[in-house]
Protein backbone atom coordinates (compact mmCIF):
# COMPACT_ATOMS: atom_id res chain seq x y z
CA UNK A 1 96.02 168.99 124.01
CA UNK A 2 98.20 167.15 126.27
CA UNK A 3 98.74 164.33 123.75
CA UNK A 4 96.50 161.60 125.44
CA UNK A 5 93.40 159.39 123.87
CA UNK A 6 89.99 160.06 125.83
CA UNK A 7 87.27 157.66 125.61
CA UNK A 8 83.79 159.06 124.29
CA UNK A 9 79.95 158.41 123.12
CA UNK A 10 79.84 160.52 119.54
CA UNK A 11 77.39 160.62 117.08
CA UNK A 12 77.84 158.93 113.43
CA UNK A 13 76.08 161.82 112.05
CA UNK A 14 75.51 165.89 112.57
CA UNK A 15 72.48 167.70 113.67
CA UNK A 16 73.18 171.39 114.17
CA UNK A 17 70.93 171.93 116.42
CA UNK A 18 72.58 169.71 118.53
CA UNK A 19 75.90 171.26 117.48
CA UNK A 20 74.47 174.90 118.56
CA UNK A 21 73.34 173.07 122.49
CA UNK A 22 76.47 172.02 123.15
CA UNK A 23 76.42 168.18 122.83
CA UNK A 24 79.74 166.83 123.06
CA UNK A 25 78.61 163.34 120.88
CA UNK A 26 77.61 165.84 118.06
CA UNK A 27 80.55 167.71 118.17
CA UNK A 28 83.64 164.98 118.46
CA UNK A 29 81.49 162.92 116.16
CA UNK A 30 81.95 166.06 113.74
CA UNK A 31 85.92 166.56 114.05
CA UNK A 32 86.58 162.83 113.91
CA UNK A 33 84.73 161.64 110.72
CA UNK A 34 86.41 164.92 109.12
CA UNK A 35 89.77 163.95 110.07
CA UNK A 36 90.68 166.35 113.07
CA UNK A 37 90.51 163.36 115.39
CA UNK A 38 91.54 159.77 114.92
CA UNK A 39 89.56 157.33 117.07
CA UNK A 40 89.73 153.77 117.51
CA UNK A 41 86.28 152.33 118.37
CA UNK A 42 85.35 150.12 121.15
CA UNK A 43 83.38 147.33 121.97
CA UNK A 44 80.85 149.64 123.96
CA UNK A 45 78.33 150.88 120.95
CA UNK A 46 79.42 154.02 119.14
CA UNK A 47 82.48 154.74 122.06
CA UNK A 48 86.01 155.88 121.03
CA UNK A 49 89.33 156.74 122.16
CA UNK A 50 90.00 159.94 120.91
CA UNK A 51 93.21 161.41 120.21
CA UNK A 52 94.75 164.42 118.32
CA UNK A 53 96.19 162.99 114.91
CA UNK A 54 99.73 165.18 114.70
CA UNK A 55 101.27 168.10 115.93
CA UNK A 56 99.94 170.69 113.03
CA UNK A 57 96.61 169.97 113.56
CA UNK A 58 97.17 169.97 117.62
CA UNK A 59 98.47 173.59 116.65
CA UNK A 60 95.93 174.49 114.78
CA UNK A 61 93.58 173.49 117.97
CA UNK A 62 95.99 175.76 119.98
CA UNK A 63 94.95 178.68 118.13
CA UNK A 64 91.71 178.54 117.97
CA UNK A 65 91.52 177.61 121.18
CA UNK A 66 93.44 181.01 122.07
CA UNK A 67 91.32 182.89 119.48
CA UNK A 68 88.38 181.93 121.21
CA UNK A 69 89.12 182.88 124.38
CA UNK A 70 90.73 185.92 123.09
CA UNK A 71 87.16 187.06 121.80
CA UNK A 72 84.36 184.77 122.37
CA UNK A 73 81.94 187.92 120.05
CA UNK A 74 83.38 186.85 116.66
CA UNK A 75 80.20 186.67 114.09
CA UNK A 76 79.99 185.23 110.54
CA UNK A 77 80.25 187.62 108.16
CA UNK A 78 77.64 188.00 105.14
CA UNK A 79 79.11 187.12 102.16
CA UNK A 80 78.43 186.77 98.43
CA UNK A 81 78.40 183.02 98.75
CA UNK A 82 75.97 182.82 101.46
CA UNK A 83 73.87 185.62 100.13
CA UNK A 84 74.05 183.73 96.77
CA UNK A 85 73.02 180.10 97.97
CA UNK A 86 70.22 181.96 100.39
CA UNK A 87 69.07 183.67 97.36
CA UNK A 88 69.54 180.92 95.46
CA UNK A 89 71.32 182.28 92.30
CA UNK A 90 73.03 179.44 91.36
CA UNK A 91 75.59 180.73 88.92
CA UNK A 92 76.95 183.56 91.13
CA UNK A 93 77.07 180.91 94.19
CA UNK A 94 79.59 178.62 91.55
CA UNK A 95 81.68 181.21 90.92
CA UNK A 96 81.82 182.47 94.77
CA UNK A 97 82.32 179.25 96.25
CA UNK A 98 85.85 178.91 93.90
CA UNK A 99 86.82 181.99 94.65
CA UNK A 100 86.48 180.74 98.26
CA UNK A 101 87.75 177.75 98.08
CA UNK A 102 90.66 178.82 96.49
CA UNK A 103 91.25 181.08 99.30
CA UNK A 104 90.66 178.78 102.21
CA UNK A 105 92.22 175.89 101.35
CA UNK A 106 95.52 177.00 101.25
CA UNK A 107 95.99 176.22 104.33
CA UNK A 108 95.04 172.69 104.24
CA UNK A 109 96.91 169.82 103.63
CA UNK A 110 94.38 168.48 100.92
CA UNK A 111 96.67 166.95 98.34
CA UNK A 112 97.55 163.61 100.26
CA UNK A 113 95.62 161.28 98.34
CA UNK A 114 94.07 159.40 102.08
CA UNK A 115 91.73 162.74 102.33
CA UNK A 116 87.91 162.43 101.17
CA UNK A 117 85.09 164.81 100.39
CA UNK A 118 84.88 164.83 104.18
CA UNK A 119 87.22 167.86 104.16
CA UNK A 120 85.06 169.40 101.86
CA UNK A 121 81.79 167.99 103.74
CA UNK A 122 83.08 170.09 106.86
CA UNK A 123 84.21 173.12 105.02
CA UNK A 124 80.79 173.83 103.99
CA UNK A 125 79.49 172.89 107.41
CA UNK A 126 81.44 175.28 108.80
CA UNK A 127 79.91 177.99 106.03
CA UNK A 128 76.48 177.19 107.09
CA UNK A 129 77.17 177.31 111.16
CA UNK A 130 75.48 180.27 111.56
CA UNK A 131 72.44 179.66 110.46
CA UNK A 132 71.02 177.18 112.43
CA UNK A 133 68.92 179.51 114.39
CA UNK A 134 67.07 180.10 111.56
CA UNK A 135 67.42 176.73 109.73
CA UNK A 136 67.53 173.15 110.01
CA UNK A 137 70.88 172.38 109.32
CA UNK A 138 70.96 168.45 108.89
CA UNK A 139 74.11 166.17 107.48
CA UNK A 140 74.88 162.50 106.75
CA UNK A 141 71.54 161.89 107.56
CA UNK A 142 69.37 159.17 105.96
CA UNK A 143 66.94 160.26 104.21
CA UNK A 144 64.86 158.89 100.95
CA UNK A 145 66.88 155.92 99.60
CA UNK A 146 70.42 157.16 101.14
CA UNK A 147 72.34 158.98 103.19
CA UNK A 148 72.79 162.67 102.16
CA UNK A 149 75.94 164.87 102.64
CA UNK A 150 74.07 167.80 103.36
CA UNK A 151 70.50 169.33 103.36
CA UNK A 152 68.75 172.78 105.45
CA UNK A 153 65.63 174.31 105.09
CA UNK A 154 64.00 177.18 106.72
CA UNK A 155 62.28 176.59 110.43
CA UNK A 156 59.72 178.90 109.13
CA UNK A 157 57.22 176.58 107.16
CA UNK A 158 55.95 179.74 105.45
CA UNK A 159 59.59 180.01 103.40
CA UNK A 160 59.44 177.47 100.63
CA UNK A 161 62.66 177.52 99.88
CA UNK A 162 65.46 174.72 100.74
CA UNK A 163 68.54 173.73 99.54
CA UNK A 164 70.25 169.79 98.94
CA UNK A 165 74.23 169.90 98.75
CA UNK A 166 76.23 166.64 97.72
CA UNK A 167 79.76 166.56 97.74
CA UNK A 168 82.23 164.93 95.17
CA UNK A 169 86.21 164.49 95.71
CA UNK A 170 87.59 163.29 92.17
CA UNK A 171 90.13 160.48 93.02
CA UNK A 172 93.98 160.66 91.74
CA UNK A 173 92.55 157.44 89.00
CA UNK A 174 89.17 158.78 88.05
CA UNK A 175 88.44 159.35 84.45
CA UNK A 176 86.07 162.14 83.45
CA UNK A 177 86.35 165.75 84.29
CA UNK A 178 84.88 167.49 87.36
CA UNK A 179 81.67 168.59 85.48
CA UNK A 180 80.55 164.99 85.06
CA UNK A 181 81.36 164.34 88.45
CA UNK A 182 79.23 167.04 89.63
CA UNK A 183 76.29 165.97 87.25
CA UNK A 184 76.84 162.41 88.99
CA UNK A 185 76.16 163.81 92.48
CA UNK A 186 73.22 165.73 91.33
CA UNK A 187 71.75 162.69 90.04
CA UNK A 188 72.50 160.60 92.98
CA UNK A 189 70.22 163.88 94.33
CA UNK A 190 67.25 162.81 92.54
CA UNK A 191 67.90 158.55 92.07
CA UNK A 192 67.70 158.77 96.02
CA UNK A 193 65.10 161.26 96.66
CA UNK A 194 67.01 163.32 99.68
CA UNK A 195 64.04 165.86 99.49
CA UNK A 196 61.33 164.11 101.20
CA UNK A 197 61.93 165.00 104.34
CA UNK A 198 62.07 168.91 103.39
CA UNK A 199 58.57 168.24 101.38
CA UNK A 200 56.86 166.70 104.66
CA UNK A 201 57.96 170.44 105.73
CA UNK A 202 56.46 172.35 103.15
CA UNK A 203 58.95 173.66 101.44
CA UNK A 204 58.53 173.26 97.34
CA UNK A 205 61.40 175.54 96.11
CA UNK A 206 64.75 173.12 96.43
CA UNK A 207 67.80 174.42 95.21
CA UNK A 208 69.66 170.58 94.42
CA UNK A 209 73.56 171.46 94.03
CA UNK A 210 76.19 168.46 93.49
CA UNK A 211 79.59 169.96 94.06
CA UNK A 212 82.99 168.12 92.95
CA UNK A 213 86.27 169.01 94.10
CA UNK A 214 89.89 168.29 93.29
CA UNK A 215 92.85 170.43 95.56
CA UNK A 216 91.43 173.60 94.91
CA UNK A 217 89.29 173.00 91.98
CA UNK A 218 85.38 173.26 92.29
CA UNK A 219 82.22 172.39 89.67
CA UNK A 220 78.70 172.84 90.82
CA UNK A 221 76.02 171.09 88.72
CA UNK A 222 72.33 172.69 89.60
């Protein structure tokens, strides 16, 4: 907050359950491959100096740094879109995550044509936080023939549900529309197999959702 770097050990990949203990690799690793720190790596395997990028997003970790401490009881709310993607109902979870998206972002800078899908990646992170009691919540991990954006399934082995999320930005020069975009991720779903590890667990009933965005604009392909 002060302005200065700090050197750190972070992860090149998020595990909630490590996110929900408390470990600091898990968590800077998190806010610096989304953007919300810039790092510049050292020699010393997977170490960084870490610094706040700009003033607006050093405000923006003012307040929620004073929201926090202001009331540390805040819950996540149900909502249509998680009770959707839970339930997996695929059309009313499309049409809930635009309306949400549409909401959210508009206060995010997401225009500048440097920003990724990681943006998006964390958005929906952020959606699923409070789950990971209940679920394993697991993201950029490899898995299959790949590495995939994001994938949870139930710690109960008795649920047979899961769910496998990957995430499309269109690019300023891309031809095609969002729909094919989505399609493409929900191939790259099946080309690469991300749901081994989840049938190792059990679970049989995968909900596979590829999800391109552009500004505020969302497709899901299921």
């Amino acid at each position: 907050m002060k302005g200065e770097k700090v050197e750190a050990k972070i992860n090149e990949f998020t595990v909630f359950d490590d996110l929900y203990a408390g470990k600091s690799k898990t968590v800077l690793g998190l806010l610096l491959f989304s953007g919300y720190l810039t790092g510049e790596k050292q020699i010393a395997l997977n170490t960084y100096r870490l610094r706040i990028p700009n003033q607006e997003i050093g405000s923006m970790f003012q307040e929620m740094l004073e929201d926090y401490l202001a009331d540390g009881t805040t819950q996540a709310q149900d909502t249509e879109l998680m009770q959707s993607l839970l339930e997996q109902r695929a059309n009313t979870f499309a049409e809930a995550l635009g309306r949400y998206v549409k909401t959210s972002f508009s206060y995010f800078d997401i225009g500048n044509e440097g920003n990724t899908e990681k943006i998006y990646h964390a958005f929906m992170l952020g959606i699923l936080a409070h789950l990971d009691k209940d679920y394993h919540i697991r993201s950029n991990r490899e898995v299959g023939y790949g590495r995939a954006d994001l994938y949870f399934y139930p710690k109960d082995n008795n649920n047979p549900k899961a769910w496998i999320l990957e995430f499309k930005k269109k690019d300023a020069d891309a031809k095609g529309d969002l729909k094919a975009l989505a399609e493409d991720a929900l191939k790259q779903i099946h080309s690469r197999e991300y749901e081994d590890e989840i049938r190792q667990h059990g679970h049989t009933q995968i909900m596979r959702i590829g999800i391109a965005f552009n500004g505020k604009e969302v497709v899901c392909a299921f």
